[in-house]
Protein backbone atom coordinates (compact mmCIF):
# COMPACT_ATOMS: atom_id res chain seq x y z
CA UNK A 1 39.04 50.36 28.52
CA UNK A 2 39.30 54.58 28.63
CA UNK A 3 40.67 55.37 31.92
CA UNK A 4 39.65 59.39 32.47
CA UNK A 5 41.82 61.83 34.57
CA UNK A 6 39.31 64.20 36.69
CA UNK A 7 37.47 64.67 39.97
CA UNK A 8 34.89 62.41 40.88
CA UNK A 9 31.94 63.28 42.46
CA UNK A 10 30.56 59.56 42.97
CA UNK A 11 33.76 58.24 44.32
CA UNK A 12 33.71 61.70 46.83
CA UNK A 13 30.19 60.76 47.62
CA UNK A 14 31.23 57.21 48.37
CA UNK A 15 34.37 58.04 50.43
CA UNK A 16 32.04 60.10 52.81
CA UNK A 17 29.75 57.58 53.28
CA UNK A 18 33.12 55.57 54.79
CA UNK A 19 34.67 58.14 56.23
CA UNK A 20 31.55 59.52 58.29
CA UNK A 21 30.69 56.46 60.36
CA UNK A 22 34.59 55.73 61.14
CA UNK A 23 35.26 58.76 62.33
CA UNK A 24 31.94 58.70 64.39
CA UNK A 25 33.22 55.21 65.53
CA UNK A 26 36.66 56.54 66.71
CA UNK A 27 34.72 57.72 69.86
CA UNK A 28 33.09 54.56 70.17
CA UNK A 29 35.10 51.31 70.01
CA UNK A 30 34.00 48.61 71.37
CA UNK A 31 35.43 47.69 74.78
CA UNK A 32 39.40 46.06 74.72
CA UNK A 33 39.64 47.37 70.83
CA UNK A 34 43.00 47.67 71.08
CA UNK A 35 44.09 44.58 72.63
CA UNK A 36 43.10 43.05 69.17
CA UNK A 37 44.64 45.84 66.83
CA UNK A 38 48.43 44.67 68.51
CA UNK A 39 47.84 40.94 67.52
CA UNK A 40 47.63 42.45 63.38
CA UNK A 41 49.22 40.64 60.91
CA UNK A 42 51.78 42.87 59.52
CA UNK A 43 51.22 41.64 56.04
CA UNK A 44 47.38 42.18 56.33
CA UNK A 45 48.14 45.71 57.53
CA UNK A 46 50.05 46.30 54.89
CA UNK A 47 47.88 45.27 51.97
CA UNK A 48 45.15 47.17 54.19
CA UNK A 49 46.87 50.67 54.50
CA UNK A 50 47.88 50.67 51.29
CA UNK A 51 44.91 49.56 50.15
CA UNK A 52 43.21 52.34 51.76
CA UNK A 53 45.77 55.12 50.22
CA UNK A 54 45.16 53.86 46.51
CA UNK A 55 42.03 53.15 47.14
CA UNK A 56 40.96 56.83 48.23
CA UNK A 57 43.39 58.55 45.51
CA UNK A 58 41.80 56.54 42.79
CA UNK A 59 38.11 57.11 43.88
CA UNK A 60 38.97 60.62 43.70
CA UNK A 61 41.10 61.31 40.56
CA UNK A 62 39.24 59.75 37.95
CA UNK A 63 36.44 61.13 36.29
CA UNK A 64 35.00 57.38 35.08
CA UNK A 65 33.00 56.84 38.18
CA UNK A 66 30.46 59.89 37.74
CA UNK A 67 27.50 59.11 35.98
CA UNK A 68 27.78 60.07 32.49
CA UNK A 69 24.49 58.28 31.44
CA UNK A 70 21.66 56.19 32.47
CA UNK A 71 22.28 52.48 30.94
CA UNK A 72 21.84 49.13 31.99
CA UNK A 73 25.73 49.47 32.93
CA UNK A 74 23.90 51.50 35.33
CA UNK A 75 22.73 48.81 37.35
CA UNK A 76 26.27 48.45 38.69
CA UNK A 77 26.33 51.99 40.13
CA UNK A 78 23.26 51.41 41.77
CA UNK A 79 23.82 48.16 43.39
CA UNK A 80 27.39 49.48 44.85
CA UNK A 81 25.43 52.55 45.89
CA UNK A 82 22.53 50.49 47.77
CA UNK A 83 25.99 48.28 49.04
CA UNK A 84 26.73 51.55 51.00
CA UNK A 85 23.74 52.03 52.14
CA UNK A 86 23.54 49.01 53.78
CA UNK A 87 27.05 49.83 55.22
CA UNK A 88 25.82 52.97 56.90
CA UNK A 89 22.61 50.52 58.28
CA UNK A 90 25.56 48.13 59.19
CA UNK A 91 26.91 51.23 61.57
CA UNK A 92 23.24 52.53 62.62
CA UNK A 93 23.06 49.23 63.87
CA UNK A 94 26.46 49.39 65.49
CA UNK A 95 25.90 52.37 67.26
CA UNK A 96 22.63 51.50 68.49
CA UNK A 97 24.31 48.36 69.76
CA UNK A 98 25.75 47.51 73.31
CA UNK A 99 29.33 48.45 70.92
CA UNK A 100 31.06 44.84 71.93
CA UNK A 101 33.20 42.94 69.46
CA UNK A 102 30.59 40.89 68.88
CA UNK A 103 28.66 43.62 67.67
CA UNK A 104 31.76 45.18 65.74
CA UNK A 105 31.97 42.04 63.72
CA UNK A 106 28.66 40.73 63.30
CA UNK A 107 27.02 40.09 60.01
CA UNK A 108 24.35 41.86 58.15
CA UNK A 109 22.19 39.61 55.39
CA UNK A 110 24.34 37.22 56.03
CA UNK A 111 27.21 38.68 54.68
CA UNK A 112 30.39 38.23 57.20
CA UNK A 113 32.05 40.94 59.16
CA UNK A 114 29.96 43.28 57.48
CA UNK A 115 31.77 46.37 58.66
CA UNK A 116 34.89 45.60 56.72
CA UNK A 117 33.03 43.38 53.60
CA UNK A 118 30.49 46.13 52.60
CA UNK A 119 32.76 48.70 51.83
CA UNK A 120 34.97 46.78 49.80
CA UNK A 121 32.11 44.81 47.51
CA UNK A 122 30.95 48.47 46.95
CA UNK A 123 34.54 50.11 45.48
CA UNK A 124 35.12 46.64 43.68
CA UNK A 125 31.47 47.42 42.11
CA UNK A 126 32.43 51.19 41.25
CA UNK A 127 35.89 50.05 39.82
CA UNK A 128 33.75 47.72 37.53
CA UNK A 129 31.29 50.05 36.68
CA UNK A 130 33.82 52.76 36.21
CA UNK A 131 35.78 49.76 33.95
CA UNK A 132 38.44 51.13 36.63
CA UNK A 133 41.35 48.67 36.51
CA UNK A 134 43.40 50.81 39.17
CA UNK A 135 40.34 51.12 41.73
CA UNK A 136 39.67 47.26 40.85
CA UNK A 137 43.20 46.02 41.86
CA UNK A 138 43.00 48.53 44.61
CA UNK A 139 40.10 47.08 46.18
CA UNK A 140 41.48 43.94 45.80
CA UNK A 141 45.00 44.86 47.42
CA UNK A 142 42.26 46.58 50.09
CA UNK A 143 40.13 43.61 50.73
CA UNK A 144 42.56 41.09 51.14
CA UNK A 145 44.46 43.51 54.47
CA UNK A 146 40.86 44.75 55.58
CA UNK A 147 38.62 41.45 55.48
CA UNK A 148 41.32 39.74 56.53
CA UNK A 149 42.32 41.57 59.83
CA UNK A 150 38.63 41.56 60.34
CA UNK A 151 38.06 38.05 60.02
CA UNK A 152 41.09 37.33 62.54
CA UNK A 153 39.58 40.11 65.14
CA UNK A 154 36.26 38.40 64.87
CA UNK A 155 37.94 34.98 65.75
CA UNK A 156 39.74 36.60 68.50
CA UNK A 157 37.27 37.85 69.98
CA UNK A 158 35.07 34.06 70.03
């Protein structure tokens, strides 16, 4: 495993695609948002926010996640690209949406709390295709905070 200091296009392209939407969605939270966010598990917030800084340093600092060549490692790439774009259908639909928690935490292709699951399935795929072990165990450290508050705001809100 070669890990490659440098800027990364891909994991720029990748960030914005996350980035866009949630800022977009800072105008637009669904009614009593932050009655949920003061009920957080502490620990989950943790492993989320610092998650989220390694996470975003990694995606950007190494060079292993720009495409280099066209193999059937490929493949990878392509299926954490198409993840994100069903994350930004995820928001689309969101926004379109009458913005409740219901509709904050609903599921796309069956996948649960899509919102927070997407994202994360798509770094974990560019850490592997990127044979990444920081952005891997980042993701991981990510998931676990993010999913998990997710899951607990979606029960919450039942």
């Amino acid at each position: 495993m070669n890990i490659h200091f440098g800027f990364s296009y891909i994991g720029l392209i990748f960030l914005l695609m996350l980035l866009i939407p949630n800022i977009i969605w800072s105008k637009n939270k669904p009614k009593y948002y932050d009655k949920y966010v003061k009920n957080e598990n502490k620990i989950l917030l943790l492993f989320e926010r610092s998650g989220e800084i390694l996470v975003t340093g990694i995606s950007l600092i190494f060079s292993d996640f720009n495409i280099n060549k066209i193999s059937s490692w490929s493949i990878i790439l392509l299926i954490a690209f198409a993840t994100m774009i069903f994350y930004e259908i995820y928001w689309i639909r969101y926004f379109k949406s009458g913005k409740s928690m219901k509709d904050m935490y609903s599921s796309l292709l069956g996948i649960p709390v899509a919102g927070a699951t997407l994202p994360v399935f798509a770094f974990l795929l560019l850490g592997i295709y990127g044979k990444n072990i920081f952005l891997i165990i980042a993701t991981i450290i990510l998931g676990i905070g993010h999913i998990g508050i997710h899951l607990n705001h979606r029960k919450e809100a039942k």
